[in-house]
PDB file of N, CA and C in Angstrom:
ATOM      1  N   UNK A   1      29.150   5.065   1.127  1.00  0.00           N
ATOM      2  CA  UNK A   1      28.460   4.828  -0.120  1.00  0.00           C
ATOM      3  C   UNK A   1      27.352   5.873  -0.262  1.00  0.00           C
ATOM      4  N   UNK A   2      27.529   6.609  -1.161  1.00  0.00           N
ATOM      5  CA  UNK A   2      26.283   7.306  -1.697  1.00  0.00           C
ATOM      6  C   UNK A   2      25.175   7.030  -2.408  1.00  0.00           C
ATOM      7  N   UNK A   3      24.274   7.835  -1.862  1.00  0.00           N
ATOM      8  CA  UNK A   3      22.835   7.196  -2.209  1.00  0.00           C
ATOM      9  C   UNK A   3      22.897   7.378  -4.156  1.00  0.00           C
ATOM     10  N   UNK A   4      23.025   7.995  -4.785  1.00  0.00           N
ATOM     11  CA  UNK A   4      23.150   8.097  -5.985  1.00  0.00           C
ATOM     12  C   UNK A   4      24.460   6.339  -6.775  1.00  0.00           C
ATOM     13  N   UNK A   5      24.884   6.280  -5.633  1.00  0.00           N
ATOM     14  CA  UNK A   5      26.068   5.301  -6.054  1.00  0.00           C
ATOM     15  C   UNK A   5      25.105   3.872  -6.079  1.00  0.00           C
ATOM     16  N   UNK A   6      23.925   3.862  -4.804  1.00  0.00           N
ATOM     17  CA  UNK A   6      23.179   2.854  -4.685  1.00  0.00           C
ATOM     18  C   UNK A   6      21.874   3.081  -6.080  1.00  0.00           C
ATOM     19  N   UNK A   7      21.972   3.519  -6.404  1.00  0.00           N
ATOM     20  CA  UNK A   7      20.499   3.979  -7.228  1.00  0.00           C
ATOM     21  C   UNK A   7      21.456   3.190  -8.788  1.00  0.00           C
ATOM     22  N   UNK A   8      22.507   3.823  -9.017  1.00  0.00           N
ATOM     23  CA  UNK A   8      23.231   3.112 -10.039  1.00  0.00           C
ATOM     24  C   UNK A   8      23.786   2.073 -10.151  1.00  0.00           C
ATOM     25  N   UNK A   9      24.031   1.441  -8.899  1.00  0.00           N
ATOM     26  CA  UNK A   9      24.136  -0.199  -9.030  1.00  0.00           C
ATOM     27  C   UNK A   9      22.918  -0.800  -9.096  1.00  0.00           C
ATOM     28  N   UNK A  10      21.732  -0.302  -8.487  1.00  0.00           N
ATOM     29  CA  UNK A  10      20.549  -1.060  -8.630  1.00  0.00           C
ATOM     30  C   UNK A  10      20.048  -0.979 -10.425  1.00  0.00           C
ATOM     31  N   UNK A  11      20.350   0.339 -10.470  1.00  0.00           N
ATOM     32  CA  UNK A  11      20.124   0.379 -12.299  1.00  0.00           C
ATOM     33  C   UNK A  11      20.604  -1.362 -13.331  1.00  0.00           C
ATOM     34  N   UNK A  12      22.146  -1.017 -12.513  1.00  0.00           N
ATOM     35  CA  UNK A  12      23.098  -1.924 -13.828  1.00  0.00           C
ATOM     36  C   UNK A  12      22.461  -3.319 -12.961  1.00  0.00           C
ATOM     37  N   UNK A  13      22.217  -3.577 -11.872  1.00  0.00           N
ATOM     38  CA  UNK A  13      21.877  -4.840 -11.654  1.00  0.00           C
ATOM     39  C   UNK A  13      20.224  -5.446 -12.414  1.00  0.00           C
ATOM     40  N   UNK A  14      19.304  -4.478 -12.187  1.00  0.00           N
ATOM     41  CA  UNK A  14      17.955  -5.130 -13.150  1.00  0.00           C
ATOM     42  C   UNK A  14      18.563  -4.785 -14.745  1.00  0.00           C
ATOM     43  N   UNK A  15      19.891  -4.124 -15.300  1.00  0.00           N
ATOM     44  CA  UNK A  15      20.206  -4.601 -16.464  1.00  0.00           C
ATOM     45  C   UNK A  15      20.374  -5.794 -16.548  1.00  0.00           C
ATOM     46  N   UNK A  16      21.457  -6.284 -16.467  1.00  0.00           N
ATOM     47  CA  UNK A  16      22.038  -7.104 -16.337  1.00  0.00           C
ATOM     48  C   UNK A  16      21.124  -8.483 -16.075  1.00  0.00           C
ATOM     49  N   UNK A  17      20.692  -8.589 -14.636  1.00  0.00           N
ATOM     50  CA  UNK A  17      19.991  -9.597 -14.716  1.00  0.00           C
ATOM     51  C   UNK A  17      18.502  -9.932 -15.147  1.00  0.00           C
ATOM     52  N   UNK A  18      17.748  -8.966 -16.349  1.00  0.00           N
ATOM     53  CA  UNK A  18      16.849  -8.616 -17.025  1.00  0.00           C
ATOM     54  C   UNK A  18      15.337  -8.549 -15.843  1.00  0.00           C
ATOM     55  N   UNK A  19      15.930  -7.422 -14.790  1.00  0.00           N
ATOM     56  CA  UNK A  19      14.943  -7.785 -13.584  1.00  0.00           C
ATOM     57  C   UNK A  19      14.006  -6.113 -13.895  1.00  0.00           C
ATOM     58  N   UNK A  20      13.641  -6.253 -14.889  1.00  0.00           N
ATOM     59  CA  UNK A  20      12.547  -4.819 -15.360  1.00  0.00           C
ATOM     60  C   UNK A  20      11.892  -4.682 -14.382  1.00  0.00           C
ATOM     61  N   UNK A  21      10.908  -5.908 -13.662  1.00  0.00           N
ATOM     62  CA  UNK A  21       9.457  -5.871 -12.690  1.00  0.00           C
ATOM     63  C   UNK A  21       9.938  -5.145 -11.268  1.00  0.00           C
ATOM     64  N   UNK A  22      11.039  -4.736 -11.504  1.00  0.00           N
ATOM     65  CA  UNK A  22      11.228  -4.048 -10.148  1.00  0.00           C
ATOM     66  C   UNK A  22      11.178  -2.843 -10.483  1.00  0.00           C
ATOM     67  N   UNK A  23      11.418  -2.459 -11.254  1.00  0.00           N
ATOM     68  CA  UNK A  23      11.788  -0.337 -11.653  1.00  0.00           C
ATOM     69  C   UNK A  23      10.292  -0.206 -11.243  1.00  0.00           C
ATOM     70  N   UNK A  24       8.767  -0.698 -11.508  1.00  0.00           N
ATOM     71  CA  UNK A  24       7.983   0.203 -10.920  1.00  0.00           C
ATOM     72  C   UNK A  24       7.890   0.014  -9.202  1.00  0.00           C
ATOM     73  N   UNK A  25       8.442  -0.993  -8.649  1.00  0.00           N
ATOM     74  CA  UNK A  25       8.019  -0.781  -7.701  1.00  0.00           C
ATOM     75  C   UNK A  25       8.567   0.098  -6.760  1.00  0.00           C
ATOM     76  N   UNK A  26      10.561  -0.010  -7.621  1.00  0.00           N
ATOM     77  CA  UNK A  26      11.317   1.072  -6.614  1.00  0.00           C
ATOM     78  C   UNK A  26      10.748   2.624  -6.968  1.00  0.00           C
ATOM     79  N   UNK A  27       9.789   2.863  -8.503  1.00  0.00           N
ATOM     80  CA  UNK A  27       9.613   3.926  -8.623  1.00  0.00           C
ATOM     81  C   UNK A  27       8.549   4.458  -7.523  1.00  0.00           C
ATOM     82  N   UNK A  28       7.799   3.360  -7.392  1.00  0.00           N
ATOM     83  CA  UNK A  28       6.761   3.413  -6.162  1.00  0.00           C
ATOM     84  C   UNK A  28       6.830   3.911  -5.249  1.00  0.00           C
ATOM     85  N   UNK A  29       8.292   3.282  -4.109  1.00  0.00           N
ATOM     86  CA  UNK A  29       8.497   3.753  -2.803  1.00  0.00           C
ATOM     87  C   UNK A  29       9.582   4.947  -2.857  1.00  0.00           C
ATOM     88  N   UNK A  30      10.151   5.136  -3.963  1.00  0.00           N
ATOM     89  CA  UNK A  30      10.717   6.803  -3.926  1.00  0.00           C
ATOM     90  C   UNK A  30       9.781   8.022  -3.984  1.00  0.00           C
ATOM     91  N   UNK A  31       8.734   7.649  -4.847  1.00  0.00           N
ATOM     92  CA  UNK A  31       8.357   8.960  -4.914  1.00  0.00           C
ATOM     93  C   UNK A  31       7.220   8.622  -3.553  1.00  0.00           C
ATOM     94  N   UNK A  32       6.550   7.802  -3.240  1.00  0.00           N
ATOM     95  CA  UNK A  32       5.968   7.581  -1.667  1.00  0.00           C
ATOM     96  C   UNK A  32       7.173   8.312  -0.799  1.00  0.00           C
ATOM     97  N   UNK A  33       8.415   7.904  -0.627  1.00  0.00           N
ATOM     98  CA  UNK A  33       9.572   8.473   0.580  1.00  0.00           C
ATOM     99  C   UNK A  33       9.269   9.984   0.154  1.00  0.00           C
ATOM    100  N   UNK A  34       9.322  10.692  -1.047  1.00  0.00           N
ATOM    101  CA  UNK A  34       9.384  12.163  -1.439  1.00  0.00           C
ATOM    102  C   UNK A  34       8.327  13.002  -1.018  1.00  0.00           C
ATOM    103  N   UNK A  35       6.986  12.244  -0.897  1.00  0.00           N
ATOM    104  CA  UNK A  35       5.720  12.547  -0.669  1.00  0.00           C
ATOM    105  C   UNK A  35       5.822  12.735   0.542  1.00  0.00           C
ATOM    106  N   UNK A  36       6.317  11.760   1.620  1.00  0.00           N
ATOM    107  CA  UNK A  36       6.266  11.942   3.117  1.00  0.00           C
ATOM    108  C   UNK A  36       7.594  13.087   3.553  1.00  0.00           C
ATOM    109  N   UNK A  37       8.114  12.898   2.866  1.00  0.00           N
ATOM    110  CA  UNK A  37       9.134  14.033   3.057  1.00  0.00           C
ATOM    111  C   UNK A  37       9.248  15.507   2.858  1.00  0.00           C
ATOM    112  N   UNK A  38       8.097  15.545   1.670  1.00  0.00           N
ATOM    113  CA  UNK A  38       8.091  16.824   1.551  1.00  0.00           C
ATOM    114  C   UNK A  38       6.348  17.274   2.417  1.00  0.00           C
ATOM    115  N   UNK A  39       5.777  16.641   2.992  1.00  0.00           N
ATOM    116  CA  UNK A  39       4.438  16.912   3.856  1.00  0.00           C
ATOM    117  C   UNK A  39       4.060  16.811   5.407  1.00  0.00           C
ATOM    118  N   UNK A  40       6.035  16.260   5.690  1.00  0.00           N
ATOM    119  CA  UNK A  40       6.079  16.466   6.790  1.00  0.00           C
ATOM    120  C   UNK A  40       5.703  17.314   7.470  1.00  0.00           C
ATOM    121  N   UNK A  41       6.188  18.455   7.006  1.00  0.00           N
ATOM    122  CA  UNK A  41       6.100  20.443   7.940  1.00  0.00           C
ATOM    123  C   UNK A  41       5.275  21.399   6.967  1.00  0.00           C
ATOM    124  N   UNK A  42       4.299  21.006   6.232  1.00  0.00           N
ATOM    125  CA  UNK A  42       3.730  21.666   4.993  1.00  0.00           C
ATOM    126  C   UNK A  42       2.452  21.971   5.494  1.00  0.00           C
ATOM    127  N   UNK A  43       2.205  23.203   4.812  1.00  0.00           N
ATOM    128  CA  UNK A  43       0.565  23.379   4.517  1.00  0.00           C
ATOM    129  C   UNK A  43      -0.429  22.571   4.082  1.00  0.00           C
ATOM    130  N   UNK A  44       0.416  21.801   3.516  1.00  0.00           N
ATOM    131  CA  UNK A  44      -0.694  20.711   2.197  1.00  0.00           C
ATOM    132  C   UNK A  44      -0.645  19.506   3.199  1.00  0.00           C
ATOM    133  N   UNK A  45       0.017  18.923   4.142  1.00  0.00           N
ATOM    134  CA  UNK A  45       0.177  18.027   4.916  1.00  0.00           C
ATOM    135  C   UNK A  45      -1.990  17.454   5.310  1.00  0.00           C
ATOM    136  N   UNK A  46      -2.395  18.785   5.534  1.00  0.00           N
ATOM    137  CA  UNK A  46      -4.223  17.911   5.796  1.00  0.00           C
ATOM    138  C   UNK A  46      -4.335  17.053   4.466  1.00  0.00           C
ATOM    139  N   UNK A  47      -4.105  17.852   3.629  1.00  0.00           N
ATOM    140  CA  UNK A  47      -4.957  17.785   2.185  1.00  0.00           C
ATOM    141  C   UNK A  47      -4.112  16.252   1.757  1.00  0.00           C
ATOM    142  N   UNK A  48      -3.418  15.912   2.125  1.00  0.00           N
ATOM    143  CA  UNK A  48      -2.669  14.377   1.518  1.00  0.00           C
ATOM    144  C   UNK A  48      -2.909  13.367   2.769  1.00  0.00           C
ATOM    145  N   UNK A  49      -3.274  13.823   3.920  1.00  0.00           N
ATOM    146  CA  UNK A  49      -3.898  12.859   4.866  1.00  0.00           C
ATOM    147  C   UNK A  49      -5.246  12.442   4.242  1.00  0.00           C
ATOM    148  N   UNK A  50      -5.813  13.307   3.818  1.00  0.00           N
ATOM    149  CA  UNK A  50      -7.137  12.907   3.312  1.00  0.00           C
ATOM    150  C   UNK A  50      -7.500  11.824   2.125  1.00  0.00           C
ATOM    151  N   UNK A  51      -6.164  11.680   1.304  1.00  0.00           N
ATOM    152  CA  UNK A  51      -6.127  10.704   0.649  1.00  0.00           C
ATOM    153  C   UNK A  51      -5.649   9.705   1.179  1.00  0.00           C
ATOM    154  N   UNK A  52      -5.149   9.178   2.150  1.00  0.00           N
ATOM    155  CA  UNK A  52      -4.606   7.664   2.698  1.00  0.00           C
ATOM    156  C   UNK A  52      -5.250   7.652   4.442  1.00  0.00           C
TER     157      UNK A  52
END
């Protein structure tokens, strides 16, 4: 199963079962996963410790 395959069933499922209050939170921990992912091996890696 591909991750894009999971992202689009989660779509049609808060259609469907009118579950809106979740899109911010999954928007939450993706772009959090993107943040740690891209500051793993980075220059900017001090500069975003300093905020958390």
């Amino acid at each position: 199963m591909s991750k894009i395959s999971i992202l689009c069933e989660m779509w049609e499922f808060m259609k469907e079962r009118k579950k809106w209050w979740l899109a911010p939170i999954i928007i939450f921990l993706v772009l959090l996963g993107v943040l740690i992912v891209l500051t793993e091996s980075s220059a900017i890696a001090p500069f975003i410790y300093v905020l958390f």
